[in-house]
N, C-alpha and C. Protein backbone atom coordinates (compact mmCIF):
# COMPACT_ATOMS: atom_id res chain seq x y z
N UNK A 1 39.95 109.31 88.09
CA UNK A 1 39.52 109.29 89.47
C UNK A 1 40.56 108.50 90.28
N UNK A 2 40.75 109.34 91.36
CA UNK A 2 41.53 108.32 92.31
C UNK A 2 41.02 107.62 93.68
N UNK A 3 41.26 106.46 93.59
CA UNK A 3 40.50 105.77 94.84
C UNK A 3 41.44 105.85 96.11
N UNK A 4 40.66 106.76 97.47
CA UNK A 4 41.29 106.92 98.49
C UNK A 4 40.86 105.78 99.22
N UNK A 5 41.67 104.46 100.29
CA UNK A 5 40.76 103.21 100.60
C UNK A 5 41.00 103.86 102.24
N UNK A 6 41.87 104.49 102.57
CA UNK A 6 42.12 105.33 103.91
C UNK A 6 42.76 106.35 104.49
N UNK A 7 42.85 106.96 105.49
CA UNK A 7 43.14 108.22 105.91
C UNK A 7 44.49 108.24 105.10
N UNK A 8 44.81 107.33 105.43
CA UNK A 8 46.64 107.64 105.05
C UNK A 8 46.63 107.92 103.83
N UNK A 9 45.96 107.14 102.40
CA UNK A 9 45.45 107.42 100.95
C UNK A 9 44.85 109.05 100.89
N UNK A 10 44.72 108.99 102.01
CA UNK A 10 44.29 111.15 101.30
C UNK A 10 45.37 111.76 101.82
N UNK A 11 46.16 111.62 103.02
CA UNK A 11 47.64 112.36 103.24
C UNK A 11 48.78 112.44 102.12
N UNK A 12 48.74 110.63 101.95
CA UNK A 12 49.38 110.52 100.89
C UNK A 12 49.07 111.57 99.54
N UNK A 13 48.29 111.27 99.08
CA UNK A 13 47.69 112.42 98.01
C UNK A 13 47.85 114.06 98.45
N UNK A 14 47.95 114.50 99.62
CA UNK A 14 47.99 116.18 99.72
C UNK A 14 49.71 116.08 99.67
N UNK A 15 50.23 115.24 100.04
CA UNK A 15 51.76 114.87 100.09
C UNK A 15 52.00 114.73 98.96
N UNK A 16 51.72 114.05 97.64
CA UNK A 16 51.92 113.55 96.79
C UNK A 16 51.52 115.00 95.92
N UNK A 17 50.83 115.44 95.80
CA UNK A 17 50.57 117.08 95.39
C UNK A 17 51.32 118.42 95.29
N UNK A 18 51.37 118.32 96.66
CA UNK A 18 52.74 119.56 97.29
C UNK A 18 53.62 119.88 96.25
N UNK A 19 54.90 119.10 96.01
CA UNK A 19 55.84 119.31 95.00
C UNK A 19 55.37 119.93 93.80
N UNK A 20 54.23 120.02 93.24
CA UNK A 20 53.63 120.41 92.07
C UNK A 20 52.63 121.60 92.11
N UNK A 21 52.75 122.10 93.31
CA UNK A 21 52.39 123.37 93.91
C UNK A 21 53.16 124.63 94.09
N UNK A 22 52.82 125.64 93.17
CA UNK A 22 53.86 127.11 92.92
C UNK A 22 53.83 128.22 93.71
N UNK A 23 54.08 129.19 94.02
CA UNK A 23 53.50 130.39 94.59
C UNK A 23 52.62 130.86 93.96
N UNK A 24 51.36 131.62 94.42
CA UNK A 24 50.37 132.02 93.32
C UNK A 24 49.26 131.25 93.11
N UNK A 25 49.39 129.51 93.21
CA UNK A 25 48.42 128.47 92.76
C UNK A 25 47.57 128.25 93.82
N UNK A 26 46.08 128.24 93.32
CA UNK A 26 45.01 127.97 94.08
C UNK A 26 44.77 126.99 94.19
N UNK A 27 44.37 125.75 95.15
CA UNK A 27 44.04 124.60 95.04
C UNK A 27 42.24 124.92 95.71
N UNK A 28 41.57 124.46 95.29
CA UNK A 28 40.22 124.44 95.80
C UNK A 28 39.71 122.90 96.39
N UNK A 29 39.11 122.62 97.21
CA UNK A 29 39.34 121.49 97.71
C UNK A 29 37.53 121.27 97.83
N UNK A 30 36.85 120.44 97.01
CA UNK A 30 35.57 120.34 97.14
C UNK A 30 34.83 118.91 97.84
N UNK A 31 34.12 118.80 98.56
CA UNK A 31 33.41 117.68 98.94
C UNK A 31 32.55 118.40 100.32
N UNK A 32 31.66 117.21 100.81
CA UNK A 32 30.91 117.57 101.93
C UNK A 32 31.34 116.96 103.00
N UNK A 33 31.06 117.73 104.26
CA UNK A 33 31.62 117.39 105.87
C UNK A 33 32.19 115.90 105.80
N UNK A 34 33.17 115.76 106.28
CA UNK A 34 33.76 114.25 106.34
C UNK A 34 34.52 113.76 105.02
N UNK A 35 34.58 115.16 103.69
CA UNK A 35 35.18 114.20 102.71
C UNK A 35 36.68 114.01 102.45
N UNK A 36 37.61 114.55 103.72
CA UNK A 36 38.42 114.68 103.97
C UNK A 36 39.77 115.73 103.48
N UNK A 37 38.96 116.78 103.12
CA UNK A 37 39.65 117.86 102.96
C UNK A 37 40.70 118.05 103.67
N UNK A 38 40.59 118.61 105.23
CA UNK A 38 41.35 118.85 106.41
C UNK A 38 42.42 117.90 106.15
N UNK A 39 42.59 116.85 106.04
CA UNK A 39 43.00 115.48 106.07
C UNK A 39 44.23 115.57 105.15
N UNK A 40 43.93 116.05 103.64
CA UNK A 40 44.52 116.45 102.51
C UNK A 40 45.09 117.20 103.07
N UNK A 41 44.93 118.63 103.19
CA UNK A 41 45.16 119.22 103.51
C UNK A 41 46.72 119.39 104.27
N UNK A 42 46.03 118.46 105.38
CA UNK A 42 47.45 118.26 106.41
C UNK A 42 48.34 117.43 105.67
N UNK A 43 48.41 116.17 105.22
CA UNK A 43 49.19 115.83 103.73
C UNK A 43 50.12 117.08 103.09
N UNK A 44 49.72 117.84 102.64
CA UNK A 44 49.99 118.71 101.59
C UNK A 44 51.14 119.58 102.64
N UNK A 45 50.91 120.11 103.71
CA UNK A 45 51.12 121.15 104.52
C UNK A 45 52.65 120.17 104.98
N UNK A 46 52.32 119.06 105.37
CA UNK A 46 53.95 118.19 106.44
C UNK A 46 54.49 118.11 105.21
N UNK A 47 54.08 117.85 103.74
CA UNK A 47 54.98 117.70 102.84
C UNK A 47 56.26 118.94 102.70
N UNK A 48 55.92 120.11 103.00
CA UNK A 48 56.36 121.59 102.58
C UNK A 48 57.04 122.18 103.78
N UNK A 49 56.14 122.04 104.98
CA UNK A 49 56.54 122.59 106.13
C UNK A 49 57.49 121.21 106.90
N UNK A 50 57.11 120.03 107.19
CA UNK A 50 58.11 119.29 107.79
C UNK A 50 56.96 118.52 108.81
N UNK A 51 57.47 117.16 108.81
CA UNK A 51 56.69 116.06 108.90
C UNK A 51 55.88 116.48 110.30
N UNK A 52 56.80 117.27 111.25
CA UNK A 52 56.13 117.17 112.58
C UNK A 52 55.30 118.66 112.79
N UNK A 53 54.74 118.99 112.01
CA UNK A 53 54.22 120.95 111.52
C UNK A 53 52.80 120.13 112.28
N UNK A 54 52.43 120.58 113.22
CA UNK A 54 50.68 121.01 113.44
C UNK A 54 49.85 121.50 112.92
N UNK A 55 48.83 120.67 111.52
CA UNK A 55 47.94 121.45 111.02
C UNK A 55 46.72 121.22 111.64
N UNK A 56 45.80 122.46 111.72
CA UNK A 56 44.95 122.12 112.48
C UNK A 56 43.65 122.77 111.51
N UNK A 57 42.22 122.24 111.99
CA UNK A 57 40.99 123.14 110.85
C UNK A 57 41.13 124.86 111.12
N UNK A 58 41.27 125.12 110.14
CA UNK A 58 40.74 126.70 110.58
C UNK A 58 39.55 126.74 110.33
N UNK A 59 38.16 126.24 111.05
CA UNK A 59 36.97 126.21 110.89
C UNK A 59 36.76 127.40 111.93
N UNK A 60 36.77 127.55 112.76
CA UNK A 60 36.73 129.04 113.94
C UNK A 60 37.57 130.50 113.39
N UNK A 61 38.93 129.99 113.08
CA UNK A 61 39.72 131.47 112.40
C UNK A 61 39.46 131.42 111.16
N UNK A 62 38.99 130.66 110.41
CA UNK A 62 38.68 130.60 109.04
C UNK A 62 40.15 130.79 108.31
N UNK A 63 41.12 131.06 108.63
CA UNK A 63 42.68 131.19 108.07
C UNK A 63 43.48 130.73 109.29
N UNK A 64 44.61 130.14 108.71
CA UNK A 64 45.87 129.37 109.43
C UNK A 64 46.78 129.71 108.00
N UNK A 65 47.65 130.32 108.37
CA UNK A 65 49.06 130.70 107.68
C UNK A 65 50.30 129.86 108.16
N UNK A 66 51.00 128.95 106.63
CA UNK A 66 52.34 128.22 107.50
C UNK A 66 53.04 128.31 106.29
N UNK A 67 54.50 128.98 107.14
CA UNK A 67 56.03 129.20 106.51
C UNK A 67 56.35 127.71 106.09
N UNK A 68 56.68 127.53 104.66
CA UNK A 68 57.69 126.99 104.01
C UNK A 68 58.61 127.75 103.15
N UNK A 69 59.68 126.79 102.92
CA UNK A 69 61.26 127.32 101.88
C UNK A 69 60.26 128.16 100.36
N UNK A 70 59.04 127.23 100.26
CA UNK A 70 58.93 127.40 98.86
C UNK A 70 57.92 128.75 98.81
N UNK A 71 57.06 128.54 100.13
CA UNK A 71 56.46 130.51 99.80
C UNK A 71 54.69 129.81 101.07
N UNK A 72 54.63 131.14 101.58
CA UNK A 72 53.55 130.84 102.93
C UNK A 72 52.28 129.98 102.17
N UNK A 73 51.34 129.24 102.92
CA UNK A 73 50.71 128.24 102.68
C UNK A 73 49.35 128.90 103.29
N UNK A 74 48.53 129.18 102.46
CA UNK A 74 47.39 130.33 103.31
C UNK A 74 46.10 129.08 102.95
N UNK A 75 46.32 128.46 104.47
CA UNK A 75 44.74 127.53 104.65
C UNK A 75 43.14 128.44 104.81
N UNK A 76 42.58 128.13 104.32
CA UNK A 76 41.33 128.74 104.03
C UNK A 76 40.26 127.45 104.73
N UNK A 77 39.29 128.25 105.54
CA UNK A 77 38.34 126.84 105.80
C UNK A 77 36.96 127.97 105.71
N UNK A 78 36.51 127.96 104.56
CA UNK A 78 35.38 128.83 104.49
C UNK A 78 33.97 128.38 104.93
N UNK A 79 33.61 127.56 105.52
CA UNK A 79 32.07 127.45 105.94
C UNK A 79 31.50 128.10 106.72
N UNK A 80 32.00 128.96 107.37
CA UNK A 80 31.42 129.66 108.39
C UNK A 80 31.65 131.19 107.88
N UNK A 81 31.56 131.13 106.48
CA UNK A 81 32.53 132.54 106.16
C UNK A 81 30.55 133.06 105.61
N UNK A 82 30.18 133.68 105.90
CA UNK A 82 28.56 135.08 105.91
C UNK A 82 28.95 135.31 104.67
N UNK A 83 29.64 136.28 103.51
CA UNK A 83 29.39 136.23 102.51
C UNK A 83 31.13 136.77 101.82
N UNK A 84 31.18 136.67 100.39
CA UNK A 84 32.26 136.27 99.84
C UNK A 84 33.19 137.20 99.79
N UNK A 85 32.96 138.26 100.27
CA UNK A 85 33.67 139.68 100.62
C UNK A 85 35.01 139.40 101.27
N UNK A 86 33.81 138.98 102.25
CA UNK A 86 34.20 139.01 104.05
C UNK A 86 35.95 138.67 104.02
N UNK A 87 35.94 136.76 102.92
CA UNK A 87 37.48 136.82 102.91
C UNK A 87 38.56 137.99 102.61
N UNK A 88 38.45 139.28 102.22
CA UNK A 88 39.38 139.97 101.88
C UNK A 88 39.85 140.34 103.22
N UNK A 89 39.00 140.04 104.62
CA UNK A 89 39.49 140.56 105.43
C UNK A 89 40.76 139.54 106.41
N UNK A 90 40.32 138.41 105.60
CA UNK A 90 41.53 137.22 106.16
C UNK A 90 42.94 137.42 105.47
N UNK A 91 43.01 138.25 104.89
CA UNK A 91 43.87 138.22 103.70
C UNK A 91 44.00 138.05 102.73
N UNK A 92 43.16 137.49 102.15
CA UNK A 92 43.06 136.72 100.93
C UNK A 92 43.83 137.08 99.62
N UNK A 93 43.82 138.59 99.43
CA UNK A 93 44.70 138.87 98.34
C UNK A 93 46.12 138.37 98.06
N UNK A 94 46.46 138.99 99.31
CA UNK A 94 48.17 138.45 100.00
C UNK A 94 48.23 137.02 99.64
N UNK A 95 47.42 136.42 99.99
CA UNK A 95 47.60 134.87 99.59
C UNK A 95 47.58 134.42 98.81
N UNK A 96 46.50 135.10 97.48
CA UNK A 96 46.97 134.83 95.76
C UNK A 96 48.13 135.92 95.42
N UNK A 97 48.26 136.87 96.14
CA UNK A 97 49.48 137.11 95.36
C UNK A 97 51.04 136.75 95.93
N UNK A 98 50.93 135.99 97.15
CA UNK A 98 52.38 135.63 97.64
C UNK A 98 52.55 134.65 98.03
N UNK A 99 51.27 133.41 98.33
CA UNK A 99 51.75 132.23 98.97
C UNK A 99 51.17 131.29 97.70
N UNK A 100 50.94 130.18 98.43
CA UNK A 100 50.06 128.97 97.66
C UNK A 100 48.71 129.31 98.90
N UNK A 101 47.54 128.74 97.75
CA UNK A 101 46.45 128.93 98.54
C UNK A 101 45.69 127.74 98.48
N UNK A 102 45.09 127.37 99.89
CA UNK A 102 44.44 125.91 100.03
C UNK A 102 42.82 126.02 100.51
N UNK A 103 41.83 126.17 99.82
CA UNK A 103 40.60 127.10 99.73
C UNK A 103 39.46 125.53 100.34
N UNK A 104 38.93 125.74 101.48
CA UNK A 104 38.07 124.42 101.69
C UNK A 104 36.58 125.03 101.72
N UNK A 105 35.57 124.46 101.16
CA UNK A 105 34.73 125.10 101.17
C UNK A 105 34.77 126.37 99.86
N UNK A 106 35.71 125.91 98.68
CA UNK A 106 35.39 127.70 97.82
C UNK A 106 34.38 127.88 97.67
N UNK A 107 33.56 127.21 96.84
CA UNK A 107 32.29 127.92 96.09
C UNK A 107 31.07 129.03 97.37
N UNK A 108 31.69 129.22 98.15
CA UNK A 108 31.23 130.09 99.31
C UNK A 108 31.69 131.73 98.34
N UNK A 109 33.23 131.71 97.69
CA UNK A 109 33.32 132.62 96.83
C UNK A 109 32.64 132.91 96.13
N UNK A 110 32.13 132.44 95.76
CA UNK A 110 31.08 132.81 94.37
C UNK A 110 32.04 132.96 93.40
N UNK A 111 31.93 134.62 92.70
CA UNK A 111 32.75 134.74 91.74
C UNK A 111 34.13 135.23 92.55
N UNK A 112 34.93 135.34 93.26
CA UNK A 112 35.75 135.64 93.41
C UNK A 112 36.71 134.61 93.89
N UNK A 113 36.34 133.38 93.34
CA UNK A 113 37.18 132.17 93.05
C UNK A 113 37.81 132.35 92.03
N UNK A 114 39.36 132.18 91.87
CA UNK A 114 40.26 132.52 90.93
C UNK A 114 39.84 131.72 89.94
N UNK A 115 39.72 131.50 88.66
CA UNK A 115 39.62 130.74 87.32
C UNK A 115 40.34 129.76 87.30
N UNK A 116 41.87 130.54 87.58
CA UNK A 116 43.11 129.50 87.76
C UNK A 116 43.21 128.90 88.91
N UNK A 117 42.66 127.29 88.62
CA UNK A 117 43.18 127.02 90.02
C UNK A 117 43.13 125.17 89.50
N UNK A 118 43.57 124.58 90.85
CA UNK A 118 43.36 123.12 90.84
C UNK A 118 42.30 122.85 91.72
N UNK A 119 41.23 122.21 91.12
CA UNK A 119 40.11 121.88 91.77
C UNK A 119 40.39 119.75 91.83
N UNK A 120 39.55 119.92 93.72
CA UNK A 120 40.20 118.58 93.70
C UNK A 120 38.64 118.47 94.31
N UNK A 121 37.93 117.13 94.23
CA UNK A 121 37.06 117.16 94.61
C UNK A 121 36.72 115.80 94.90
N UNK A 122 36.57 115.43 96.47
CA UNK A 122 36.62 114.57 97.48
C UNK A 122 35.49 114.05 97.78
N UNK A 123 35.03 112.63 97.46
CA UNK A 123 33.88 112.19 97.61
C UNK A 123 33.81 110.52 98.32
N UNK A 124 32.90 110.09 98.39
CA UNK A 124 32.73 108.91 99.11
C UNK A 124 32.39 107.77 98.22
N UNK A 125 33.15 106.66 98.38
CA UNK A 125 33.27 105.52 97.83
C UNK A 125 33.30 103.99 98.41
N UNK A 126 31.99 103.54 99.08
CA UNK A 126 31.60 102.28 99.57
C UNK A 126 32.50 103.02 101.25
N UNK A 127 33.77 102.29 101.48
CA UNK A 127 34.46 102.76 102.91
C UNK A 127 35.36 103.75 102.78
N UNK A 128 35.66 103.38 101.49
CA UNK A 128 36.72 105.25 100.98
C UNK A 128 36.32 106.07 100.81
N UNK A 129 36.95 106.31 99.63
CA UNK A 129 37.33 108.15 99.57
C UNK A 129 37.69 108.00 97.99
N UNK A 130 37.14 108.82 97.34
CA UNK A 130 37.70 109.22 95.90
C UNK A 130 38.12 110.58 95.53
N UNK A 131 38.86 110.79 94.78
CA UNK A 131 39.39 112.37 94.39
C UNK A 131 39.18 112.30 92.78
N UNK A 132 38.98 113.58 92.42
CA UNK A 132 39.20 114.16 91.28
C UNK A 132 40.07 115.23 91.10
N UNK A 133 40.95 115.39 89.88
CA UNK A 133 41.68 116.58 90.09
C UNK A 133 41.16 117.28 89.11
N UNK A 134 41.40 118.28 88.81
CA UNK A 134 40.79 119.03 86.91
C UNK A 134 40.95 120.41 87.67
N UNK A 135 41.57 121.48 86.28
CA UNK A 135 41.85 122.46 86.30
C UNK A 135 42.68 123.24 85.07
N UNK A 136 42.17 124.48 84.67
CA UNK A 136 42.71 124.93 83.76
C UNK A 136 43.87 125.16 84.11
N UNK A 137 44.55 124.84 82.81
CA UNK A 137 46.65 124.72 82.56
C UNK A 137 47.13 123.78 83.76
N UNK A 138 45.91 122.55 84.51
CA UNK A 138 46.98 121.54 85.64
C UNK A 138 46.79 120.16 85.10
N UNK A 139 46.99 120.05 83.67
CA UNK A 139 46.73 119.16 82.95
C UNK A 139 48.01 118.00 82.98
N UNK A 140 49.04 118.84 82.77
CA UNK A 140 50.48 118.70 82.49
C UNK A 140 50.96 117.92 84.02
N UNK A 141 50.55 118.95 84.88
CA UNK A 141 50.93 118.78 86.36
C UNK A 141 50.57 117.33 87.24
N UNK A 142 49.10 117.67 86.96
CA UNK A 142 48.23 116.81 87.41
C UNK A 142 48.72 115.43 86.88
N UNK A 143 49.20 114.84 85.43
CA UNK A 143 49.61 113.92 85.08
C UNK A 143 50.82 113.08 86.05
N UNK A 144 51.60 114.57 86.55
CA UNK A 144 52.95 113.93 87.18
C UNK A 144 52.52 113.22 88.43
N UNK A 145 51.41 113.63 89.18
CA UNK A 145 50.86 113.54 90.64
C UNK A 145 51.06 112.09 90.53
N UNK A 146 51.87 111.43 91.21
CA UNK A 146 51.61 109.70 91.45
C UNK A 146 51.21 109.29 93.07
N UNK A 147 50.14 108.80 93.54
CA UNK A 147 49.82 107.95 94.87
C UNK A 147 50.04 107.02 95.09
């Protein structure tokens, strides 16, 4: 478990992540309203795209797409997503098969949450923030992640 004590401790961590992120790889990002997904998120995104990149929620478009060197970054903000279909119409395929994918809110998928993925899961701790990482074959990876 990792102890997040503030905002900057979860940037740090989506920053600290990035580098160990492939084309193809799902990251699933689990917790409830406020557990700072978005937050991560944007972390992860200035790491790849460049410190001054505008990430913003895709809670209304439910997708935000951003160009990096290493391959497109397909933000997912599923809570408002009616049922698990529906994402094929954001793109979704395109995004497991050509970018990295950053999934908030998955289990809205049901089964059409990839198997393979890095599940990170964001919870509350006295004034922080805690993370978990776990995921089949991000055993190796996950080890390198330092905050």
């Amino acid at each position: 478990m990792i102890t997040l004590k503030s905002e900057h401790d979860t940037l740090a961590l989506g920053a600290a992540l990035a580098p160990h992120v492939r084309r193809g790889d799902v990251v699933a990002l689990h917790g409830p309203l406020g557990a700072g997904k978005t937050t991560l998120t944007r972390g992860f995104i200035r790491e790849l795209a460049g410190s001054d990149e505008e990430v913003v929620s895709p809670t209304f478009t439910l997708v935000q797409v951003y160009d990096t060197p290493e391959a497109p970054i397909w933000h997912f903000d599923l809570y408002r997503l009616e049922k698990a279909d529906d994402v094929l119409e954001l793109g979704f395929e395109e995004a497991l098969a050509t970018g990295i994918s950053l999934i908030e809110w998955p289990e809205r998928l049901g089964a059409m949450l990839p198997a393979m993925r890095l599940d990170v899961v964001l919870g509350s701790a006295g004034s922080g923030r805690t993370a978990e990482l776990s995921g089949a074959g991000w055993a190796e990876r996950i080890k390198k992640i330092k905050v």
